[in-house]
Each structure stands twice: as structure tokens, then as C-alpha cells.
C-alpha atoms as a PDB file:
ATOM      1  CA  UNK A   1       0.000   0.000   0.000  1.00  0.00           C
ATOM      2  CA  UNK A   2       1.302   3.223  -1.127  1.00  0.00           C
ATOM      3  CA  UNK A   3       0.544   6.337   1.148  1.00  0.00           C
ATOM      4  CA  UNK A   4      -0.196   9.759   0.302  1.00  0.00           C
ATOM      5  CA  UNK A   5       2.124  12.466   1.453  1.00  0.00           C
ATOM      6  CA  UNK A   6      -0.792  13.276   3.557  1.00  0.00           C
ATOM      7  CA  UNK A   7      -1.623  10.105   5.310  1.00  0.00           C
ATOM      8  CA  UNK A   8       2.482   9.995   5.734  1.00  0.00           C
ATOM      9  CA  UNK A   9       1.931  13.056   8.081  1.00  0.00           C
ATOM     10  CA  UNK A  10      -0.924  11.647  10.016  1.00  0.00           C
ATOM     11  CA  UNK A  11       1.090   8.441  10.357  1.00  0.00           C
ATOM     12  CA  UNK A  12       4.167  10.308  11.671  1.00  0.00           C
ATOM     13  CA  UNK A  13       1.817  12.886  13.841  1.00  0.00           C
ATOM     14  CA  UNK A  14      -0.052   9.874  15.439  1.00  0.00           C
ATOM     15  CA  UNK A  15       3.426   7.716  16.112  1.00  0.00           C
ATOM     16  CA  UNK A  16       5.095  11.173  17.695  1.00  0.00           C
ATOM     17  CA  UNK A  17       1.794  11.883  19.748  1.00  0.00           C
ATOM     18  CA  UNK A  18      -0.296   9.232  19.945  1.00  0.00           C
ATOM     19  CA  UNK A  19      -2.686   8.504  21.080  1.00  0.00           C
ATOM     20  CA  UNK A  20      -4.245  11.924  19.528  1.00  0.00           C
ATOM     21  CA  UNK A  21      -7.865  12.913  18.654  1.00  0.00           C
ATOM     22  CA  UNK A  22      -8.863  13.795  14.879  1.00  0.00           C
ATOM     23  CA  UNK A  23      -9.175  17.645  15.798  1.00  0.00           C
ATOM     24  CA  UNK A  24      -5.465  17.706  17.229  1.00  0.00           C
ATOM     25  CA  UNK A  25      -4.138  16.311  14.082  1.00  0.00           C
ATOM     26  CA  UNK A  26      -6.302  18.571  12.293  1.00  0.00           C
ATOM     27  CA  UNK A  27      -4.956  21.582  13.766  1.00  0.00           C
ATOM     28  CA  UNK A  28      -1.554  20.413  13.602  1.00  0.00           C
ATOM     29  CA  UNK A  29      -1.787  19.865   9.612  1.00  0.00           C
ATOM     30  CA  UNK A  30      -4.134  23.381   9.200  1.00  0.00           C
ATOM     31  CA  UNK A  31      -7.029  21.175   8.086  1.00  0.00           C
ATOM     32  CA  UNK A  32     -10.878  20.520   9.365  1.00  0.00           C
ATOM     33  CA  UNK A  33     -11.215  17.484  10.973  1.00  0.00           C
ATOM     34  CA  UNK A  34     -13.761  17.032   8.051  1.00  0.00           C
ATOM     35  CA  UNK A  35     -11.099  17.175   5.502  1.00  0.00           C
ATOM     36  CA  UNK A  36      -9.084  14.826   7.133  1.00  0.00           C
ATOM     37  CA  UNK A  37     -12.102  11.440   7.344  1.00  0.00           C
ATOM     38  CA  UNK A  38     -10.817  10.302   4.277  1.00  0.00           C
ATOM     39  CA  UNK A  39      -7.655   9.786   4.975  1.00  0.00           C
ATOM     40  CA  UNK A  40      -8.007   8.436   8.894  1.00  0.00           C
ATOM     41  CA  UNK A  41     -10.830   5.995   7.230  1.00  0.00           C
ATOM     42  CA  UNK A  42      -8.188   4.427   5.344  1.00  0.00           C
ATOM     43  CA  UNK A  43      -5.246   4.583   8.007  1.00  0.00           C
ATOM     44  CA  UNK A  44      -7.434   2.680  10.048  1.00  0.00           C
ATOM     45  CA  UNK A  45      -9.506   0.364   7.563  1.00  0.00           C
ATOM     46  CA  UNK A  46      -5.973  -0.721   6.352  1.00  0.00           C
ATOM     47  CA  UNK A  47      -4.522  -1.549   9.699  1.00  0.00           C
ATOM     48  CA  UNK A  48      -1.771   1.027  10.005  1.00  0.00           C
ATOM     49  CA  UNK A  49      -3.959   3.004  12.857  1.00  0.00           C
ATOM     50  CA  UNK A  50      -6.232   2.144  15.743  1.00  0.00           C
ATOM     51  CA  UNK A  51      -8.973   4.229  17.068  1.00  0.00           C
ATOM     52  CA  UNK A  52     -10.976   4.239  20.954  1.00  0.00           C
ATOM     53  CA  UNK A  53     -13.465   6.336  21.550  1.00  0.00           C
ATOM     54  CA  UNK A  54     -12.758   8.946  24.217  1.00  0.00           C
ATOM     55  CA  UNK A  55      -9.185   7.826  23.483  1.00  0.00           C
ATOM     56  CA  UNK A  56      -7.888   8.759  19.717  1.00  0.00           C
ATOM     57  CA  UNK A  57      -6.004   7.665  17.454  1.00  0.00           C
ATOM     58  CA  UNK A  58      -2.933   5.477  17.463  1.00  0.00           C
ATOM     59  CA  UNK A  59      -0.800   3.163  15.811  1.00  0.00           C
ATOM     60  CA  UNK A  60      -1.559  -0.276  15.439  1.00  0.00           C
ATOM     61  CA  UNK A  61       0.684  -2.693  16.681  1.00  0.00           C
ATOM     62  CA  UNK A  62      -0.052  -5.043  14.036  1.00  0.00           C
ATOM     63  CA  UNK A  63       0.746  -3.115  10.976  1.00  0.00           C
ATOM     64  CA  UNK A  64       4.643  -2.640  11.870  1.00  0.00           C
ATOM     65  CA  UNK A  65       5.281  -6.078  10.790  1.00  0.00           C
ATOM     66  CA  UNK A  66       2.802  -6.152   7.744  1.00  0.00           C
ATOM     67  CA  UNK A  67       4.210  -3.013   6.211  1.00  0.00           C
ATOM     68  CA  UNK A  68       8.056  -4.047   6.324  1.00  0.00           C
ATOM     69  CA  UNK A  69       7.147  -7.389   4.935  1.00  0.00           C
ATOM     70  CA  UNK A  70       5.421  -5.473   2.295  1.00  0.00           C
ATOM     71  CA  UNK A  71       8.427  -3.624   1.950  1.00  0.00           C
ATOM     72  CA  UNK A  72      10.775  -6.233   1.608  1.00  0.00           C
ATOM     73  CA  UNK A  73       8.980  -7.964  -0.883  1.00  0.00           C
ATOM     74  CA  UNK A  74       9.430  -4.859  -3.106  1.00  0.00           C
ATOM     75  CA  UNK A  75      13.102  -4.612  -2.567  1.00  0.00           C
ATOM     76  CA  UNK A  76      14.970  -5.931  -5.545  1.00  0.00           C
ATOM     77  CA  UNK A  77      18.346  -7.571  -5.535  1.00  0.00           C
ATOM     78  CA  UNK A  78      19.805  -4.539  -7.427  1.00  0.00           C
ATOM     79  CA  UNK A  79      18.749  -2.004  -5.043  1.00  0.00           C
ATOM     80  CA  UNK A  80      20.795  -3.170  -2.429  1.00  0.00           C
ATOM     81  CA  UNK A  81      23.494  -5.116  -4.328  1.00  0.00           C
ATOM     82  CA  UNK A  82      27.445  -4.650  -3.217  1.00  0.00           C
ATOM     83  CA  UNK A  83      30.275  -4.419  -5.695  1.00  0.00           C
ATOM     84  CA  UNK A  84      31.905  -7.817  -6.381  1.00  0.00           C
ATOM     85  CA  UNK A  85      34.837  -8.700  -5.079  1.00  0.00           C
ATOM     86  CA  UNK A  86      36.417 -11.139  -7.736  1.00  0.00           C
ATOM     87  CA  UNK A  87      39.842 -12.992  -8.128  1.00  0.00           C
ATOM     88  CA  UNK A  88      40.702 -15.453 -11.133  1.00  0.00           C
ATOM     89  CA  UNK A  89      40.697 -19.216 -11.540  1.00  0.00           C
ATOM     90  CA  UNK A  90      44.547 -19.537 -11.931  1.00  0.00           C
ATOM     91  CA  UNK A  91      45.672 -16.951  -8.764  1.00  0.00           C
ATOM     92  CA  UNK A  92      46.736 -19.371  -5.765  1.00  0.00           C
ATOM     93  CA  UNK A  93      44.558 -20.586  -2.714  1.00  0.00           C
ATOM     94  CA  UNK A  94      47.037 -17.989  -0.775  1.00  0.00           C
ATOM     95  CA  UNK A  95      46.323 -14.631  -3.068  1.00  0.00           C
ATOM     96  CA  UNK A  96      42.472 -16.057  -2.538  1.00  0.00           C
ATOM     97  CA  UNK A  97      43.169 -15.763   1.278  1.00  0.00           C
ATOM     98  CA  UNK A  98      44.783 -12.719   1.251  1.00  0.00           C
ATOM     99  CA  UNK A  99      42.277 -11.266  -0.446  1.00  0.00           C
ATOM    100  CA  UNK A 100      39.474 -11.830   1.649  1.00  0.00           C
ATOM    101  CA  UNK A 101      41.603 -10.903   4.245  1.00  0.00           C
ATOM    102  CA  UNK A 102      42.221  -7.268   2.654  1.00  0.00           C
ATOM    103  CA  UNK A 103      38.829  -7.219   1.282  1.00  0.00           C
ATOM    104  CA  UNK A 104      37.157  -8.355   4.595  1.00  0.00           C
ATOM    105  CA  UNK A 105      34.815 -10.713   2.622  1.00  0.00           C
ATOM    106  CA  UNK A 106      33.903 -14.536   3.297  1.00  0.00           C
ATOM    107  CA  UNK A 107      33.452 -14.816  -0.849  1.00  0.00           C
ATOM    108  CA  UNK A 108      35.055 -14.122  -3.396  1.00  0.00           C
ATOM    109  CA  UNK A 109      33.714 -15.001  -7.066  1.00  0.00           C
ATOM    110  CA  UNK A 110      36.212 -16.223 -10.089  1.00  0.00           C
ATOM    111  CA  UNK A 111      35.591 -14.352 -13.238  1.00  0.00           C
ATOM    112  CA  UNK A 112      37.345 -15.309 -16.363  1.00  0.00           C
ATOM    113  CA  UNK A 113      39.431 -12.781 -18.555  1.00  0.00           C
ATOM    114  CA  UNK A 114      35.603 -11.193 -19.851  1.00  0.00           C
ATOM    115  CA  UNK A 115      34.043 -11.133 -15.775  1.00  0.00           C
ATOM    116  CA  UNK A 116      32.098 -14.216 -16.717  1.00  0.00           C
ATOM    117  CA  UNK A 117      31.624 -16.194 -14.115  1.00  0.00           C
ATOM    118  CA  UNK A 118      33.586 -19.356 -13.190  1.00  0.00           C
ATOM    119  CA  UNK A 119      33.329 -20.536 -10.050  1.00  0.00           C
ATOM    120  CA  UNK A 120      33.112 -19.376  -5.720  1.00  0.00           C
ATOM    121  CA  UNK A 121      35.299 -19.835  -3.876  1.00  0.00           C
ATOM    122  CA  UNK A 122      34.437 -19.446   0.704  1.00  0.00           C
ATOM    123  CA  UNK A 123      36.509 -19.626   3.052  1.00  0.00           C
ATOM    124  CA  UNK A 124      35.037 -23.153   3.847  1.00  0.00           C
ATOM    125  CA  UNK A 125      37.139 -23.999   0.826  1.00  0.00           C
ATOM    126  CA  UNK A 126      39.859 -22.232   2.364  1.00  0.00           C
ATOM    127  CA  UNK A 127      40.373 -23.839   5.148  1.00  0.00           C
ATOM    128  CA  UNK A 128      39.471 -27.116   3.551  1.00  0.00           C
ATOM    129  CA  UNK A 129      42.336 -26.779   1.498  1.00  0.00           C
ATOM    130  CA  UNK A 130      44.497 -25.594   4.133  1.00  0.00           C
ATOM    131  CA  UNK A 131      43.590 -28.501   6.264  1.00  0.00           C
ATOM    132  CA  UNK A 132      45.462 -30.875   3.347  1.00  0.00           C
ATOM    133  CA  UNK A 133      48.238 -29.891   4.012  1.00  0.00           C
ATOM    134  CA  UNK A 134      49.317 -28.498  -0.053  1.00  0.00           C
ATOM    135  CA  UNK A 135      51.034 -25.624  -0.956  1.00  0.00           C
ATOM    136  CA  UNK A 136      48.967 -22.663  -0.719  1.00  0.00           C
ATOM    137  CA  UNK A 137      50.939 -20.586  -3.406  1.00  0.00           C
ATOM    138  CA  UNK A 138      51.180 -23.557  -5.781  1.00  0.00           C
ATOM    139  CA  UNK A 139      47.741 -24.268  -5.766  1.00  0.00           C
ATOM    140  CA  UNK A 140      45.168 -22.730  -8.281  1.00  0.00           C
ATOM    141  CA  UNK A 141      42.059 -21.593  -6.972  1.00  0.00           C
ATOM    142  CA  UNK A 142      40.381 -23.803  -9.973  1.00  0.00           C
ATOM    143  CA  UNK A 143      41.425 -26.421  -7.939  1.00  0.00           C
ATOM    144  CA  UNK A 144      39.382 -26.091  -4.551  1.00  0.00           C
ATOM    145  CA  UNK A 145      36.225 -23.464  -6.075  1.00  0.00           C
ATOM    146  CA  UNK A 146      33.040 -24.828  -6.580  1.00  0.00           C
ATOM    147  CA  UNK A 147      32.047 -24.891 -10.375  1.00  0.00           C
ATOM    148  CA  UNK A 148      29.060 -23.671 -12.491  1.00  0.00           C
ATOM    149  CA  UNK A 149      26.731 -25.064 -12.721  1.00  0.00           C
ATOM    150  CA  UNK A 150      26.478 -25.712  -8.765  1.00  0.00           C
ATOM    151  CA  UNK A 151      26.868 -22.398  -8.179  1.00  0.00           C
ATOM    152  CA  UNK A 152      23.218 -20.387  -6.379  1.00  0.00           C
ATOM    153  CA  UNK A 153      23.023 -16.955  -8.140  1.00  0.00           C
ATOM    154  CA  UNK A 154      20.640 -14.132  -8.098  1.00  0.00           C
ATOM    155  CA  UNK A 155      20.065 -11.404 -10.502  1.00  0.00           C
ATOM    156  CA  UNK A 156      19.032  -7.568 -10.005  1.00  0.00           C
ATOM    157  CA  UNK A 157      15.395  -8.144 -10.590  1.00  0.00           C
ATOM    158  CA  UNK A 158      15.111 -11.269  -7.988  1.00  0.00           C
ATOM    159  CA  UNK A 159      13.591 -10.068  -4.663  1.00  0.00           C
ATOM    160  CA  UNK A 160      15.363  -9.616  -1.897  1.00  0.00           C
ATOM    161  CA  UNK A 161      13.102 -12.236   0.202  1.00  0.00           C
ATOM    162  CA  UNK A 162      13.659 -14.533  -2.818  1.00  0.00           C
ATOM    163  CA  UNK A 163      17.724 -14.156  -2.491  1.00  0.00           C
ATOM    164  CA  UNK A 164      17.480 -14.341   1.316  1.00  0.00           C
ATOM    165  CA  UNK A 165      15.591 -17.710   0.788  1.00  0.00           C
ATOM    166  CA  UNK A 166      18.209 -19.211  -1.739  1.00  0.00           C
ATOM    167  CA  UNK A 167      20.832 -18.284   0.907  1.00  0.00           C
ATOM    168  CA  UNK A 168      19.086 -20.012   3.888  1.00  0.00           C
ATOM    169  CA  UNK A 169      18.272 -23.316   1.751  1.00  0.00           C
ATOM    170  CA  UNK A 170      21.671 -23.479   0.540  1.00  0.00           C
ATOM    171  CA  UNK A 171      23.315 -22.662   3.366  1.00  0.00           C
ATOM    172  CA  UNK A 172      25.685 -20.184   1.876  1.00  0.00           C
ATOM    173  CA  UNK A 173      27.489 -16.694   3.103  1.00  0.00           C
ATOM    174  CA  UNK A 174      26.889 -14.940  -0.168  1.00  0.00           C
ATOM    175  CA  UNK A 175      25.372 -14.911  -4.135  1.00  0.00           C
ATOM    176  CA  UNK A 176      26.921 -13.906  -6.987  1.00  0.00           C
ATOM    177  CA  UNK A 177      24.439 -11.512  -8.687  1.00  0.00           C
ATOM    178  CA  UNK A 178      24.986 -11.947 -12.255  1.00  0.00           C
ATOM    179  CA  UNK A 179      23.071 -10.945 -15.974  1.00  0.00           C
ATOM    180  CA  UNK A 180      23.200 -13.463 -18.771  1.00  0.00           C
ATOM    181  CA  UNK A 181      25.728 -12.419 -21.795  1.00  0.00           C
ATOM    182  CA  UNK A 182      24.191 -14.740 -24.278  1.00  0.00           C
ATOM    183  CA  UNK A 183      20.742 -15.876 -25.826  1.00  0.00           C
ATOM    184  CA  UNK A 184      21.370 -19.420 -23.796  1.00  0.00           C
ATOM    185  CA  UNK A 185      22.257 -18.600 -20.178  1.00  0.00           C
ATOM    186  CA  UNK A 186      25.262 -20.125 -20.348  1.00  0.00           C
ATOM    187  CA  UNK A 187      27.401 -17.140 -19.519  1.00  0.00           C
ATOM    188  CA  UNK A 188      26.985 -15.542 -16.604  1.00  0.00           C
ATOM    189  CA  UNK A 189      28.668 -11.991 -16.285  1.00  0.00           C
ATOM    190  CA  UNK A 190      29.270 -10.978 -12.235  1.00  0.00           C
ATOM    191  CA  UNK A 191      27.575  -7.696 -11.486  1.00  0.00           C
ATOM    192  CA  UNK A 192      27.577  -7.517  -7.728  1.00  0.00           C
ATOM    193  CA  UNK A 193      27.018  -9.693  -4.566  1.00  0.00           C
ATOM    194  CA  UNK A 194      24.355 -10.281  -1.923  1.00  0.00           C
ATOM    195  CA  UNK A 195      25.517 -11.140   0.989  1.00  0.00           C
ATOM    196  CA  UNK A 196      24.019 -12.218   4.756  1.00  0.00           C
ATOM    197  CA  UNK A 197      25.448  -8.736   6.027  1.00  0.00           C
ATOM    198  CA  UNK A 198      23.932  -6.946   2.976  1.00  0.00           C
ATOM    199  CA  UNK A 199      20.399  -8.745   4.017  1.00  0.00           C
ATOM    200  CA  UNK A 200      21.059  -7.662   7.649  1.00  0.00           C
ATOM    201  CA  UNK A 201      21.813  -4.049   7.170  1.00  0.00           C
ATOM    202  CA  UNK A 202      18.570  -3.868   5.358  1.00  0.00           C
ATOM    203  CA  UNK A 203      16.805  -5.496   7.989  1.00  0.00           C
ATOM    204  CA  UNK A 204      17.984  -2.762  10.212  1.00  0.00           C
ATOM    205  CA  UNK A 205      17.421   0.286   7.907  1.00  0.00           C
ATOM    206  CA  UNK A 206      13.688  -1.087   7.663  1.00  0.00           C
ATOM    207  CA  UNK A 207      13.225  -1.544  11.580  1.00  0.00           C
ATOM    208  CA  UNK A 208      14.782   1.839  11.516  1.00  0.00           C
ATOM    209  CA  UNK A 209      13.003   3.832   8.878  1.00  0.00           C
ATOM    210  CA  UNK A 210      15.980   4.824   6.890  1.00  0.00           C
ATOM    211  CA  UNK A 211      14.125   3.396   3.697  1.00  0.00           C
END
């Protein structure tokens, strides 16, 4: 539901100084209370505010959780996407780990020479192949990154909730968000990443407002 710059006002009056009669919000916004039915009748009708006689209005407690569900199933992938952070099939397991290190990430996808994607490599994989004992600087990422077409991906037009889903089920720390290069689907070309922190600031700009 998409609310007026009016009803916006009311919302924000009522949340500020709640609970509030119909005449104090009129006077606040310069209107007559009789101007302002409309809008009240569909505050309240739609859940976002409460009313008690002898009381006023005030927000519902119900409609906190119904409008940033709304609003996260509105959120595409691309509106929140982060740059990716990309190293190349034949760079060692060690430049992979120093990377993440510098970069601070727990992914990092492998592009070939184009940006199409290869393979992701996690520190899971890390540390798996630090466990075997091989040499780090010898070994090629190629070796240890999980392949296409295994690979979970999103794109900028996926919903958020959709993404968030893919990385619960699979049980991974981040998706490559990619765009098809050819008729076919076959190549991928990397155009961001999702990841659990990208998901989480969200969560906390919604329970905050800031969107």
C-alpha cells in the first residue's frame, strides 16, 4: 500500500503523539477534521492506525510487521546489491586468502578474462584446502572453487526475500548476482554480490526507517 504524502503526516503525527484525537491532528496539519475522514478511514480500515473512543487515534501494533514485509517484498536484488569482489581461476589458494583478508569478505567469485563467471570460492574452501596440508601458493584456486553449474546466483530483478531464501536453503554466506551475456544462459557476467550482512543491514534500515 502506497501512502499519500498526507496520510504519511498523520502516520508520523499519530506515532510522535499518539494517542491523539482527529481535531489535534487537524490543527496540527491546518485542516478541518472534516477534511481529514478520508484519509483516517483508510489509516485505520488498512490496519496502520487504531482508534478508541474517548481515546484517539494510534498506531496499530499489528501493521509494523505487515508493512516491512510489504516492503521487503518490493526490494529488488539490485537495489541493495554490493560491488563484487572477484579474483581469477589460476591466482593461488594464498592470493584467494589474502584477499578476503584485505577485502574483509567470506566470498570471493572467479571471473574469467571477460568477468564471466567461473566458479566461488568461501573460506570453507579455504580452510578445507588448508587442512590438506598443499602448498597454498602452488595451488590454483580452480582447484578447490566450486564450479558452475552448482553455483546459487541471483540477478538484479530477484527479490530480496527470494535471495534471502536461496541463501538459507543453501546454506551459503553470499550470491553472486549476475546478468546473462548470451541468448542461452550459459554465460553468466558478475555484477555484484548479496551477501548475509547486505540482508542484515537492510533489515535494520527497515526496523529503523531509513528506507
Amino acid at each position: 500500500m502506497q501512502l499519500s504524502p498526507r496520510q504519511q503526516q498523520i502516520v508520523a503525527i499519530v506515532k510522535r503523539s499518539g494517542p491523539i484525537t482527529s481535531q489535534q491532528i487537524a490543527e496540527e496539519l491546518n485542516l478541518t477534521r472534516a477534511a481529514l475522514r478520508p484519509d483516517l478511514a483508510v489509516l485505520t480500515m488498512s490496519g496502520i492506525l487504531e482508534a478508541r473512543p474517548r481515546v484517539g487515534y494510534f498506531l496499530s501494533t499489528k501493521p509494523s510487521q505487515a508493512l516491512v514485509a510489504e516492503e521487503i517484498k518490493k526490494i529488488k536484488v539490485g537495489d541493495v546489491k554490493g560491488l563484487p569482489r572477484v579474483i581469477r581461476a589460476n591466482a593461488s589458494v594464498y592470493d584467494a586468502i589474502v584477499n578476503m583478508f584485505i577485502e574483509d569478505v567470506g566470498t570471493l567469485m572467479v571471473v574469467d578474462e571477460e568477468g564471466h563467471l567461473e566458479g566461488v570460492i568461501s573460506r570453507k574452501d579455504l580452510l578445507k584446502a588448508a587442512i590438506g596440508g598443499g602448498d597454498l601458493q602452488k595451488m590454483p584456486v580452480s582447484v578447490v572453487m566450486t564450479r558452475m553449474p552448482n553455483i546459487i546466483c541471483t540477478t538484479p530483478e530477484e527479490t530480496v526475500l527470494t535471495a534471502a531464501r536461496k541463501i538459507i536453503e543453501h546454506e551459503v554466506d553470499a550470491l553472486p548476482v549476475v546478468r546473462p551475456v548470451d541468448g542461452q544462459g550459459k554465460k553468466l557476467e558478475v555484477i555484484g554480490r548479496l551477501t548475509k550482512t547486505t540482508i542484515t543491514r537492510l533489515f535494520v534500515e527497515l526496523g529503523e526507517g531509513g528506507r
